[in-house]
PDB file of N, CA and C in Angstrom:
ATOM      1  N   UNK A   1     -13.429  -7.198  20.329  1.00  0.00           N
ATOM      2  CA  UNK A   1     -13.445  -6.727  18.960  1.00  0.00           C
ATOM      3  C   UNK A   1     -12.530  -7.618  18.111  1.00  0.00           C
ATOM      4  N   UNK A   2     -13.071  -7.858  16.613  1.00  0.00           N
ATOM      5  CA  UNK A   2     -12.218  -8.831  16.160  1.00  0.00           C
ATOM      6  C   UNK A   2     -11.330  -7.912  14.997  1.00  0.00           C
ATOM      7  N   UNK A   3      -9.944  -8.833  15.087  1.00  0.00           N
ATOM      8  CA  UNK A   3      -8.967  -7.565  13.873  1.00  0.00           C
ATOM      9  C   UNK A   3      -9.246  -8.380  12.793  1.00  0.00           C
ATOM     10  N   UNK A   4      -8.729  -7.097  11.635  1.00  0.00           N
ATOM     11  CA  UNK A   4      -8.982  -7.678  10.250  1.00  0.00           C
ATOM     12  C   UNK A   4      -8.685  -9.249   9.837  1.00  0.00           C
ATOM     13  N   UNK A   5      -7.323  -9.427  10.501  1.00  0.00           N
ATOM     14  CA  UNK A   5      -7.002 -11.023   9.968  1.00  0.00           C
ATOM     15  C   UNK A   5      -7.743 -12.127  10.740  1.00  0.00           C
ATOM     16  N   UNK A   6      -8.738 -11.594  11.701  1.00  0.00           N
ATOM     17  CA  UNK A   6      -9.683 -12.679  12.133  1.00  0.00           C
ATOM     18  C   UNK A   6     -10.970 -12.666  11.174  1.00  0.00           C
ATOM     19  N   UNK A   7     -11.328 -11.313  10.678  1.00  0.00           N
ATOM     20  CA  UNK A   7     -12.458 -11.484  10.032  1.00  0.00           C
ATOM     21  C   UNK A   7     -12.161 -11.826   8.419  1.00  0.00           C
ATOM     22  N   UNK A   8     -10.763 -11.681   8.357  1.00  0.00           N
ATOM     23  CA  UNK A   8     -10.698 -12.483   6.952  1.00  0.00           C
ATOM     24  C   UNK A   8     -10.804 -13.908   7.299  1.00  0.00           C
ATOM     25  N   UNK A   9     -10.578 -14.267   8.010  1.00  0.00           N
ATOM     26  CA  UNK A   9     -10.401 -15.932   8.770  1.00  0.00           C
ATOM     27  C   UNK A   9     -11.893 -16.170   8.705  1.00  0.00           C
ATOM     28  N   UNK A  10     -12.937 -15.763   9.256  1.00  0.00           N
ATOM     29  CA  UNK A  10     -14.088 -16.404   9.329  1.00  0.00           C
ATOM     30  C   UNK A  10     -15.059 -15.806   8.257  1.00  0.00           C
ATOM     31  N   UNK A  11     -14.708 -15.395   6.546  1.00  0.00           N
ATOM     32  CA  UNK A  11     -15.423 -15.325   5.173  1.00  0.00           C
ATOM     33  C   UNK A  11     -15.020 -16.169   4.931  1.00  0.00           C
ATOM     34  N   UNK A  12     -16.494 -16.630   4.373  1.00  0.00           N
ATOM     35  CA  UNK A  12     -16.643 -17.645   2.970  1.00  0.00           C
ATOM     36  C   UNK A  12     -15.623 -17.247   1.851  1.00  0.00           C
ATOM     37  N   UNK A  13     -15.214 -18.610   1.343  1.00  0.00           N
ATOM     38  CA  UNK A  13     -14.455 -18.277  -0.222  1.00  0.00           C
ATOM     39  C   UNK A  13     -15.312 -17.322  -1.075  1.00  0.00           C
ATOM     40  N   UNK A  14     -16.640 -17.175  -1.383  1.00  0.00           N
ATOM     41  CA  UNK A  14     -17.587 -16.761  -1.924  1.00  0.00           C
ATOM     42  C   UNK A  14     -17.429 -15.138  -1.845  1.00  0.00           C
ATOM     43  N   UNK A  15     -17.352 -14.969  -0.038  1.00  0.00           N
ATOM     44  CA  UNK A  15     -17.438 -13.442   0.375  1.00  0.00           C
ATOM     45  C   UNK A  15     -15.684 -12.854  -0.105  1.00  0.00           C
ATOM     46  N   UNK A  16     -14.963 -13.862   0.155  1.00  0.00           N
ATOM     47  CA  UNK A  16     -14.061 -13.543  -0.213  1.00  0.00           C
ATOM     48  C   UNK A  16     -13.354 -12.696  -1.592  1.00  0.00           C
ATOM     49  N   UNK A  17     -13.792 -13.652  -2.376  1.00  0.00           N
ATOM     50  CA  UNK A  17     -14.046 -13.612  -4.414  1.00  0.00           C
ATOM     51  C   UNK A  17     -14.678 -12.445  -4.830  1.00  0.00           C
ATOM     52  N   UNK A  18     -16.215 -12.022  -4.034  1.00  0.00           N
ATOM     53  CA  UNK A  18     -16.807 -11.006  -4.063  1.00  0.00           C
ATOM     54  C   UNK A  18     -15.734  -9.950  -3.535  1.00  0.00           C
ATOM     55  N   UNK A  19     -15.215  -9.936  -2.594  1.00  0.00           N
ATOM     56  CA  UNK A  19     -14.771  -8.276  -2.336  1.00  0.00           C
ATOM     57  C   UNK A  19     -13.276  -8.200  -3.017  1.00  0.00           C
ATOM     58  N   UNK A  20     -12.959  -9.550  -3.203  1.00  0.00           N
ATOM     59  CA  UNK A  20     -11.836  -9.155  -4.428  1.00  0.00           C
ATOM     60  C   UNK A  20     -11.874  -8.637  -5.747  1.00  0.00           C
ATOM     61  N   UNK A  21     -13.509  -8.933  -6.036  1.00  0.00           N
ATOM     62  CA  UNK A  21     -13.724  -8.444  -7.468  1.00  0.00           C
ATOM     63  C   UNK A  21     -14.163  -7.003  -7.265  1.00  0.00           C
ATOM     64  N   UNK A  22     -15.045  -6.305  -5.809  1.00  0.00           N
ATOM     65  CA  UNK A  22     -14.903  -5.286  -5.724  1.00  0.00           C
ATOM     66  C   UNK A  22     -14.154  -4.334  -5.413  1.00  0.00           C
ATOM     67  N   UNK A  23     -12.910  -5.120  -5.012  1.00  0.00           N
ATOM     68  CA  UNK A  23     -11.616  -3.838  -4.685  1.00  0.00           C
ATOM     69  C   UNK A  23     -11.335  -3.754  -6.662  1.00  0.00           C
ATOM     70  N   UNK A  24     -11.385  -4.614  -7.076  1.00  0.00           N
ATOM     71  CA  UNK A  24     -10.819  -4.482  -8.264  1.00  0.00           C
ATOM     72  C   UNK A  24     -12.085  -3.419  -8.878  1.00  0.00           C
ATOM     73  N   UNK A  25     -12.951  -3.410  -8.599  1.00  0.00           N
ATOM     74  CA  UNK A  25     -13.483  -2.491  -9.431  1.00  0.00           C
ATOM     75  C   UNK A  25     -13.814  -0.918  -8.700  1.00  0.00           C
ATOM     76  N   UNK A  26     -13.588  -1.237  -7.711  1.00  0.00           N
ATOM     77  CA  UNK A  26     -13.533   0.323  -6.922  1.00  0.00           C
ATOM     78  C   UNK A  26     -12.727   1.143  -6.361  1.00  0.00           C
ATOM     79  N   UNK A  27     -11.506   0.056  -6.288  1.00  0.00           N
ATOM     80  CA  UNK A  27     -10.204   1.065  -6.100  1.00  0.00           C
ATOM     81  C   UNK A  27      -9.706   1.699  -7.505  1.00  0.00           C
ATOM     82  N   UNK A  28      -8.635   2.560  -7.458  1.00  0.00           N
ATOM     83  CA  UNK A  28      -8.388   3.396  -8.523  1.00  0.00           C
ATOM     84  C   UNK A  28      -7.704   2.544  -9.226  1.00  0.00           C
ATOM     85  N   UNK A  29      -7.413   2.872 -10.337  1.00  0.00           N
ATOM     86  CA  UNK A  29      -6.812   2.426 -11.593  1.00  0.00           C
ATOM     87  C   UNK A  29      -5.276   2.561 -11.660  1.00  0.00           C
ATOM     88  N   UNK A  30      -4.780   1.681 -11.578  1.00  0.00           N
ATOM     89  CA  UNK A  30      -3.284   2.332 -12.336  1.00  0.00           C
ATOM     90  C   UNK A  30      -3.144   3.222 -13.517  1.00  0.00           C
ATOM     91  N   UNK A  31      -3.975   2.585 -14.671  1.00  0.00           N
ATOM     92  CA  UNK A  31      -3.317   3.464 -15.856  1.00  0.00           C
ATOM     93  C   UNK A  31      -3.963   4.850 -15.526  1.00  0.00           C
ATOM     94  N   UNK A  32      -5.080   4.905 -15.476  1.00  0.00           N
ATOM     95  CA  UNK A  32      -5.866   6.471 -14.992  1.00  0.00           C
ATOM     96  C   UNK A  32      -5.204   7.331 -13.720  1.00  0.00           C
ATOM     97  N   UNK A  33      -4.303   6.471 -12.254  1.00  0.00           N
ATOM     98  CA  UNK A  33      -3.437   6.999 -12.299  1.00  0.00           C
ATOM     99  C   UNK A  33      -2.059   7.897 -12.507  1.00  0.00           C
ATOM    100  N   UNK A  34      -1.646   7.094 -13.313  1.00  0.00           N
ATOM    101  CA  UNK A  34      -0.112   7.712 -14.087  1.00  0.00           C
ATOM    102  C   UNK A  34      -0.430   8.375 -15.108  1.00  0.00           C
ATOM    103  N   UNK A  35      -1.908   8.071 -16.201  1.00  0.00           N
ATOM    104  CA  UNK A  35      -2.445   9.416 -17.110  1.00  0.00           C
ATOM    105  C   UNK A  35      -2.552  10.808 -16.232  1.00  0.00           C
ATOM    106  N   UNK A  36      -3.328  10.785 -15.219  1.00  0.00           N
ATOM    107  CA  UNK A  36      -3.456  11.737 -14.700  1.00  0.00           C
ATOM    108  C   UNK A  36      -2.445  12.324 -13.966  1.00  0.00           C
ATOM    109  N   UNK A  37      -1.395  11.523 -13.203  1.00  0.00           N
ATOM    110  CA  UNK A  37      -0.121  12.093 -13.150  1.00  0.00           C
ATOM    111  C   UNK A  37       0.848  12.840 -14.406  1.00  0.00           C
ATOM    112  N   UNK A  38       0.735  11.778 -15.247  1.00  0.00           N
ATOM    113  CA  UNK A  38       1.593  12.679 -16.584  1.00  0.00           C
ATOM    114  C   UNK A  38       1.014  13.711 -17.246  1.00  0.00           C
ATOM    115  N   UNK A  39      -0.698  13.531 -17.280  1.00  0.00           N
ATOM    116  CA  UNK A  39      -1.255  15.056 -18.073  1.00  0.00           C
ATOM    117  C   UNK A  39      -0.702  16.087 -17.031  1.00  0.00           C
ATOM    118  N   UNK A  40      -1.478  15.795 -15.807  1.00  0.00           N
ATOM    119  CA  UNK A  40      -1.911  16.753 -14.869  1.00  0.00           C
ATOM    120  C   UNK A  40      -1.454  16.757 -13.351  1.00  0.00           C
ATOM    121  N   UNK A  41      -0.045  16.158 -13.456  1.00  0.00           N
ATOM    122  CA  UNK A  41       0.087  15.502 -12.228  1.00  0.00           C
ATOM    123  C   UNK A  41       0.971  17.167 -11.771  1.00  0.00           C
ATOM    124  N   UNK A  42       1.334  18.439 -12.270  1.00  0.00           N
ATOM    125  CA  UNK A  42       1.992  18.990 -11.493  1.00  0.00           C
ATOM    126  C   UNK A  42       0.685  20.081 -10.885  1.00  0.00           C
ATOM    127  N   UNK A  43      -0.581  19.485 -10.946  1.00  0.00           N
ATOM    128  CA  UNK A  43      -1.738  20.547 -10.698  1.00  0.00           C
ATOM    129  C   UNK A  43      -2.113  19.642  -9.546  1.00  0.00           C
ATOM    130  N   UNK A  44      -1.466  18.122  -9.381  1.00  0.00           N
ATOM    131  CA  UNK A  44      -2.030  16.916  -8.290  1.00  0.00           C
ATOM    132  C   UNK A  44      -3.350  16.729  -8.524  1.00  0.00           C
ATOM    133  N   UNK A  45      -3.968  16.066 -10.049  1.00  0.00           N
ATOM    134  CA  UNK A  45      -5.029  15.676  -9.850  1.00  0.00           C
ATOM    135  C   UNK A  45      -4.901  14.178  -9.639  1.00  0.00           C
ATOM    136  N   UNK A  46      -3.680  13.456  -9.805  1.00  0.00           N
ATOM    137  CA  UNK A  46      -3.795  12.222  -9.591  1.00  0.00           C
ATOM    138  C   UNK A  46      -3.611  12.059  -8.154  1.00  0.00           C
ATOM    139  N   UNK A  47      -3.363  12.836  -6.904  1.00  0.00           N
ATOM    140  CA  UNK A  47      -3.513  12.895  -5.455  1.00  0.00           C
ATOM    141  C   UNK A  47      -5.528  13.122  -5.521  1.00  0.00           C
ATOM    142  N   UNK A  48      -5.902  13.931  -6.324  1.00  0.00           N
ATOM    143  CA  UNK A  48      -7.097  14.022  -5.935  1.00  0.00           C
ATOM    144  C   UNK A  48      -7.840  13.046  -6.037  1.00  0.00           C
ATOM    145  N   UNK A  49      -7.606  12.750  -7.194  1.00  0.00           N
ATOM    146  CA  UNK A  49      -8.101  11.013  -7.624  1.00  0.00           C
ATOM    147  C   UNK A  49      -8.135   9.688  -6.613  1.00  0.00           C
ATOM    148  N   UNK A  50      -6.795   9.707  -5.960  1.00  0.00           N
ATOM    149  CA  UNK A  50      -6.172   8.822  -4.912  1.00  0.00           C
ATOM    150  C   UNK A  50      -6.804   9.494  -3.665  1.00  0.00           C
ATOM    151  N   UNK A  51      -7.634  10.473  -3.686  1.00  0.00           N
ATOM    152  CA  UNK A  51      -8.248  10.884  -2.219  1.00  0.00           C
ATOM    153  C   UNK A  51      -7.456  11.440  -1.159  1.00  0.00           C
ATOM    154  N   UNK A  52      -6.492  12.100  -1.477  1.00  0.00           N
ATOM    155  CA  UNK A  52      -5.622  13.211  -0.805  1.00  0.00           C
ATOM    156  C   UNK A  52      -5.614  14.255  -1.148  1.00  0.00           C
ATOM    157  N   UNK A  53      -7.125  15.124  -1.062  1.00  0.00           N
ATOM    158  CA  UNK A  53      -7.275  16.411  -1.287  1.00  0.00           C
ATOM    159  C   UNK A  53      -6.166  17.573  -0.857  1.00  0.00           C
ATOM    160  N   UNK A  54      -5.654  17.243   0.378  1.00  0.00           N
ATOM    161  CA  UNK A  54      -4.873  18.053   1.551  1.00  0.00           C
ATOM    162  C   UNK A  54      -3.244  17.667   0.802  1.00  0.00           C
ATOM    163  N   UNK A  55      -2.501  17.277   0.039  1.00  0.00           N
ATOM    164  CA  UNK A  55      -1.615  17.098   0.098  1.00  0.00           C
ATOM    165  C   UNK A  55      -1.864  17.429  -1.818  1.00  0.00           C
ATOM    166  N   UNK A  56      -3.238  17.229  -2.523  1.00  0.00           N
ATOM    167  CA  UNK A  56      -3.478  17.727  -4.020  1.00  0.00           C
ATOM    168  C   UNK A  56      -3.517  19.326  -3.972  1.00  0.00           C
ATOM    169  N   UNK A  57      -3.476  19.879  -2.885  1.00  0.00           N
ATOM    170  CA  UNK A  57      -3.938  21.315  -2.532  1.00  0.00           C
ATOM    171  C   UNK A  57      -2.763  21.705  -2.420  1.00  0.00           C
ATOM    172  N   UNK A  58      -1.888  21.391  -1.598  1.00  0.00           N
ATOM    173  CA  UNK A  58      -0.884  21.600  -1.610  1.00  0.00           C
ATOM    174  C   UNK A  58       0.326  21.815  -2.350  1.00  0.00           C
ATOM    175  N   UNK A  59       0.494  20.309  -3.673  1.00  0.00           N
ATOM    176  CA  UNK A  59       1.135  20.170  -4.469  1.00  0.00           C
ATOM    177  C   UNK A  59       0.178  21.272  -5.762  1.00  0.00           C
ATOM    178  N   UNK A  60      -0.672  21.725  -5.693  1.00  0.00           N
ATOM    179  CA  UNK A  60      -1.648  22.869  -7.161  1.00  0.00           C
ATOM    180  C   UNK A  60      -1.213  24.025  -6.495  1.00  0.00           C
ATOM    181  N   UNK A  61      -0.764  24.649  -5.222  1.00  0.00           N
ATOM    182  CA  UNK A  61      -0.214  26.239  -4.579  1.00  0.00           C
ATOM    183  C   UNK A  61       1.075  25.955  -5.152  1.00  0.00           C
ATOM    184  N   UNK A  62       2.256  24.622  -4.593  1.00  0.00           N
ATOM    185  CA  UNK A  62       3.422  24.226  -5.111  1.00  0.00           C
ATOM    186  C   UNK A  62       4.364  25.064  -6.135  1.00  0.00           C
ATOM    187  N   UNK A  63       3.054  24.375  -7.284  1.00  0.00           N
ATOM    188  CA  UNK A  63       3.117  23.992  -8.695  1.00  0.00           C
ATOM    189  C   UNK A  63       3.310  25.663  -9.182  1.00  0.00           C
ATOM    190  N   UNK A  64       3.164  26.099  -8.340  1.00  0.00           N
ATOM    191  CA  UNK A  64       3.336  27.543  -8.904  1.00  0.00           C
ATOM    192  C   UNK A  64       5.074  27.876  -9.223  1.00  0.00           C
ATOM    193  N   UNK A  65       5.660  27.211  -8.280  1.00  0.00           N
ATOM    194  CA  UNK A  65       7.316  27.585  -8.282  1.00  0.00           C
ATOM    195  C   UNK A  65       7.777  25.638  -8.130  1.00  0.00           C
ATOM    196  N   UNK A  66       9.041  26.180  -8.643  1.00  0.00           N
ATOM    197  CA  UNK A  66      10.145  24.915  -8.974  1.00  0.00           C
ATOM    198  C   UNK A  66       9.696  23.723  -8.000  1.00  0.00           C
ATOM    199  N   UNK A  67       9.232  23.975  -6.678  1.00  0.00           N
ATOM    200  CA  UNK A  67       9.079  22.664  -5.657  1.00  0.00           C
ATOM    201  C   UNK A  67       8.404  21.831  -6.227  1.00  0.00           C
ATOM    202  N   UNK A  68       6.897  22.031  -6.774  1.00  0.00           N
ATOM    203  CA  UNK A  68       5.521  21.688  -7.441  1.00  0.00           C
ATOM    204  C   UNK A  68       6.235  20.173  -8.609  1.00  0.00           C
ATOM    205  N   UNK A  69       6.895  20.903  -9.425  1.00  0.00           N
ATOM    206  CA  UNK A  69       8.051  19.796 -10.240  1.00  0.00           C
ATOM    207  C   UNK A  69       8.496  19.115  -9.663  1.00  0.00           C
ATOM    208  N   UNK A  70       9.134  19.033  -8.815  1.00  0.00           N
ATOM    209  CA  UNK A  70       9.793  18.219  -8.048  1.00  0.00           C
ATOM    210  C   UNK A  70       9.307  17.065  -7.239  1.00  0.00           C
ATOM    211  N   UNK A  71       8.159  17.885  -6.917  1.00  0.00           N
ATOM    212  CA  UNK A  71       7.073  16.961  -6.519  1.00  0.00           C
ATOM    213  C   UNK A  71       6.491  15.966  -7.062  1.00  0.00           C
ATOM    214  N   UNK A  72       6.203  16.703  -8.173  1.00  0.00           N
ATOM    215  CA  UNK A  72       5.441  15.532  -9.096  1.00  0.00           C
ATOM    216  C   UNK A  72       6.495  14.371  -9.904  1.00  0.00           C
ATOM    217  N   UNK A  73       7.678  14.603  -9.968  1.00  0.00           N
ATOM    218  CA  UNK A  73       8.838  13.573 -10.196  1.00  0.00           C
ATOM    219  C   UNK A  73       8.860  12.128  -8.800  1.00  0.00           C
ATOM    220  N   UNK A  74       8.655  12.824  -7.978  1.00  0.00           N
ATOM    221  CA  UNK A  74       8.949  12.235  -6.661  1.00  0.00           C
ATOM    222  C   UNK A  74       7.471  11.234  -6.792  1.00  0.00           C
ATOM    223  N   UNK A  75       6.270  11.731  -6.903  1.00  0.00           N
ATOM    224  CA  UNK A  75       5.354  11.507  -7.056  1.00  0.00           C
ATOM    225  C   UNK A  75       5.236  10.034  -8.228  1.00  0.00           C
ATOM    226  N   UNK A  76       6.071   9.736  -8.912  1.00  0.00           N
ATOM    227  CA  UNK A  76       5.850   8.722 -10.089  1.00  0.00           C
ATOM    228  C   UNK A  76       6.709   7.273  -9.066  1.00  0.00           C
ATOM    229  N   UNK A  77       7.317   8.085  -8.221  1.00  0.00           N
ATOM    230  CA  UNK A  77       7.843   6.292  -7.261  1.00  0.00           C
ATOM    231  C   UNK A  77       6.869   6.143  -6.087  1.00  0.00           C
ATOM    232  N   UNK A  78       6.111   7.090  -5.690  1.00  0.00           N
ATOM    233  CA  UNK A  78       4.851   7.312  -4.405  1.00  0.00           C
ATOM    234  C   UNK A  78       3.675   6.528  -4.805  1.00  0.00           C
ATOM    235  N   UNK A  79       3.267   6.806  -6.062  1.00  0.00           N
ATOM    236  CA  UNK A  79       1.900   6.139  -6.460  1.00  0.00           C
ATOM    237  C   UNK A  79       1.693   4.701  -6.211  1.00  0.00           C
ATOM    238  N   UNK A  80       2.620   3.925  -6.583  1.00  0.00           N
ATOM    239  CA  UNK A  80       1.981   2.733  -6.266  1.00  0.00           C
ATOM    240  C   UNK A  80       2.116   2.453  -4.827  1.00  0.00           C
ATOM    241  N   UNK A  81       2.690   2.496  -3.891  1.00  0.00           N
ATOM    242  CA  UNK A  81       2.337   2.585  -2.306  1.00  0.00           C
ATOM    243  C   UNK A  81       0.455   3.032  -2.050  1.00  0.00           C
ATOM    244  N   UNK A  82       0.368   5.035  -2.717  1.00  0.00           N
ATOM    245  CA  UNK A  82      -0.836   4.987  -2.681  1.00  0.00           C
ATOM    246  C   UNK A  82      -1.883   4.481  -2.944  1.00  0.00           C
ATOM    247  N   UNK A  83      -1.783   3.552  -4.157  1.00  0.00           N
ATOM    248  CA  UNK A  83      -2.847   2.898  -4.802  1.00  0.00           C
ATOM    249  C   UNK A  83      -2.905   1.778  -4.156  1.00  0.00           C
ATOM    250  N   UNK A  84      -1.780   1.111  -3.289  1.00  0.00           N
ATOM    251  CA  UNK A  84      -2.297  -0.044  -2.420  1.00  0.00           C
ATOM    252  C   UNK A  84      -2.630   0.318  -1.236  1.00  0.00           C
ATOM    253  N   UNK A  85      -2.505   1.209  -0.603  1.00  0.00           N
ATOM    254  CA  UNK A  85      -2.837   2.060   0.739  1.00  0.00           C
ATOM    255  C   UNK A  85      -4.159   2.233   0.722  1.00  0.00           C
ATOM    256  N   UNK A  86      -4.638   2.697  -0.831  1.00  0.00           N
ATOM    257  CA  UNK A  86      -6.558   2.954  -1.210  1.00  0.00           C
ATOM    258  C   UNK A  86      -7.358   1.638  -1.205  1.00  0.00           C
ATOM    259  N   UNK A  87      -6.714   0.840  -2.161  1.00  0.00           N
ATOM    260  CA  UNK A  87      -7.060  -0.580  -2.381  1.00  0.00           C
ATOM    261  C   UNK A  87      -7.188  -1.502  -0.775  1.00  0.00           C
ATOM    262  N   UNK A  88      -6.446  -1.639   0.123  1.00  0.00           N
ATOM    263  CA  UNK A  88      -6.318  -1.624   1.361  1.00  0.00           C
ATOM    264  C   UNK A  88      -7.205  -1.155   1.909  1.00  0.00           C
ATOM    265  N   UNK A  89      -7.543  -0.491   1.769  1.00  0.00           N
ATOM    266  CA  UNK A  89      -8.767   0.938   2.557  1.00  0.00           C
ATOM    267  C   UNK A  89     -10.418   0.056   2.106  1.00  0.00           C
ATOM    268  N   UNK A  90     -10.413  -0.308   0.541  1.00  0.00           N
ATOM    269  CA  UNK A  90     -11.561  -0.659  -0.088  1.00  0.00           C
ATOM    270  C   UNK A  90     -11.344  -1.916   0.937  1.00  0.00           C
ATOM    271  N   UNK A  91     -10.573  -2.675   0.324  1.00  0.00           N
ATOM    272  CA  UNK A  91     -10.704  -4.380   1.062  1.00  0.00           C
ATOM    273  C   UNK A  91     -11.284  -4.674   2.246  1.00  0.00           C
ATOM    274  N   UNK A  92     -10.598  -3.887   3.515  1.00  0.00           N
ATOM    275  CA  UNK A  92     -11.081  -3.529   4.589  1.00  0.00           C
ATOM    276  C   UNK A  92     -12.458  -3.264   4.985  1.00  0.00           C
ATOM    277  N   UNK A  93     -13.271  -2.214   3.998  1.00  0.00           N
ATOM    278  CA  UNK A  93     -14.176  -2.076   4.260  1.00  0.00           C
ATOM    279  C   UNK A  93     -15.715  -2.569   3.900  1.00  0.00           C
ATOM    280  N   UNK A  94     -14.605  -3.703   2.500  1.00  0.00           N
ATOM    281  CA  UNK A  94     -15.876  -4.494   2.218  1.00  0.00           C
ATOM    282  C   UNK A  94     -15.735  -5.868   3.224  1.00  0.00           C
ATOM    283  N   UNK A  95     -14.830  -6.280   3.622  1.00  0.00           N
ATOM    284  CA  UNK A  95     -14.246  -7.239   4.523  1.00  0.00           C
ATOM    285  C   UNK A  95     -15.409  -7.279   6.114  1.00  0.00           C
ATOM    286  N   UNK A  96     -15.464  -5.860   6.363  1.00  0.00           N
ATOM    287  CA  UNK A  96     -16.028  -5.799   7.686  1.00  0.00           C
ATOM    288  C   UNK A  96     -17.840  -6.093   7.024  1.00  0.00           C
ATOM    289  N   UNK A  97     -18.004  -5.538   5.941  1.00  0.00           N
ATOM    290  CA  UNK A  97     -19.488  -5.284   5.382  1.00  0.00           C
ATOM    291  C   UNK A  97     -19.915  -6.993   5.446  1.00  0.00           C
ATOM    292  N   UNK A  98     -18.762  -7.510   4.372  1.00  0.00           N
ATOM    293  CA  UNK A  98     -19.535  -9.170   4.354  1.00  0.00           C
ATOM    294  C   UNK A  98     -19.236  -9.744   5.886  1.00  0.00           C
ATOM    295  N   UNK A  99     -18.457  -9.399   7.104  1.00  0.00           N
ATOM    296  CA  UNK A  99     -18.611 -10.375   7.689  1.00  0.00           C
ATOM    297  C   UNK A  99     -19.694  -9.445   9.094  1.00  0.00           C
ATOM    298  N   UNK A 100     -20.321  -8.930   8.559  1.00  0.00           N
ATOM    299  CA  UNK A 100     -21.711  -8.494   9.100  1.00  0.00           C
ATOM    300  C   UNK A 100     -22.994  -8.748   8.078  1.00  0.00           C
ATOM    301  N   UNK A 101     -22.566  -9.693   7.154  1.00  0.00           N
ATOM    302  CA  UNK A 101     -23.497 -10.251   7.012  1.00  0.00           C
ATOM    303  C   UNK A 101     -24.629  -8.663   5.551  1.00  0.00           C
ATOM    304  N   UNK A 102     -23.563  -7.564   4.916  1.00  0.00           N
ATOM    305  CA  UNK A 102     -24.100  -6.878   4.493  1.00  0.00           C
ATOM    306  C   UNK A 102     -23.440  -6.156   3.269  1.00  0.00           C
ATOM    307  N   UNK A 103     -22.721  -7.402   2.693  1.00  0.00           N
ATOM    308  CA  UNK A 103     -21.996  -7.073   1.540  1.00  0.00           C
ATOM    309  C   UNK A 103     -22.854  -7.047   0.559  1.00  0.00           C
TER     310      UNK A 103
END
């Protein structure tokens, strides 16, 4: 089985360019991030957004008492980790697509 840094090793510059332009357009957004953190971030829709239903569920029961706040403070130095953790996730999976030949 080959690991990711071999199958980045054997794409074309081409396949490459392509899934860079699609992480950029399919991973989440920063600014739509931190909007949705600052409207709505003590309800965790910007966890839902970022695809952590289980931890957006958690922080919307929270949000009922003082923790929920706290959370979502904590939450404004977390996001960008998550958004490269997602972005990561996209890359990966267009990475394996083009080097099967099905990007």
């Amino acid at each position: 089985m080959t690991t990711p840094s071999e199958t980045t090793m054997t794409l074309s510059e081409t396949d490459r360019l392509i899934i860079e332009t699609r992480v950029a357009s399919e991973a989440p957004d920063h600014v739509v991030t931190y909007l949705l953190w600052f409207f709505l971030g003590i309800f965790g829709a910007h966890r839902f957004y970022l695809g952590r239903p289980g931890s957006a569920i958690l922080q919307l029961i929270l949000c009922l008492i003082v923790i929920g706040l706290v959370w979502w403070v904590i939450d404004l130095f977390l996001i960008p980790g998550m958004i490269r953790e997602k972005r990561e996730e996209v890359r990966k999976r267009l990475e394996y697509k083009a080097a099967r030949g099905k990007l």
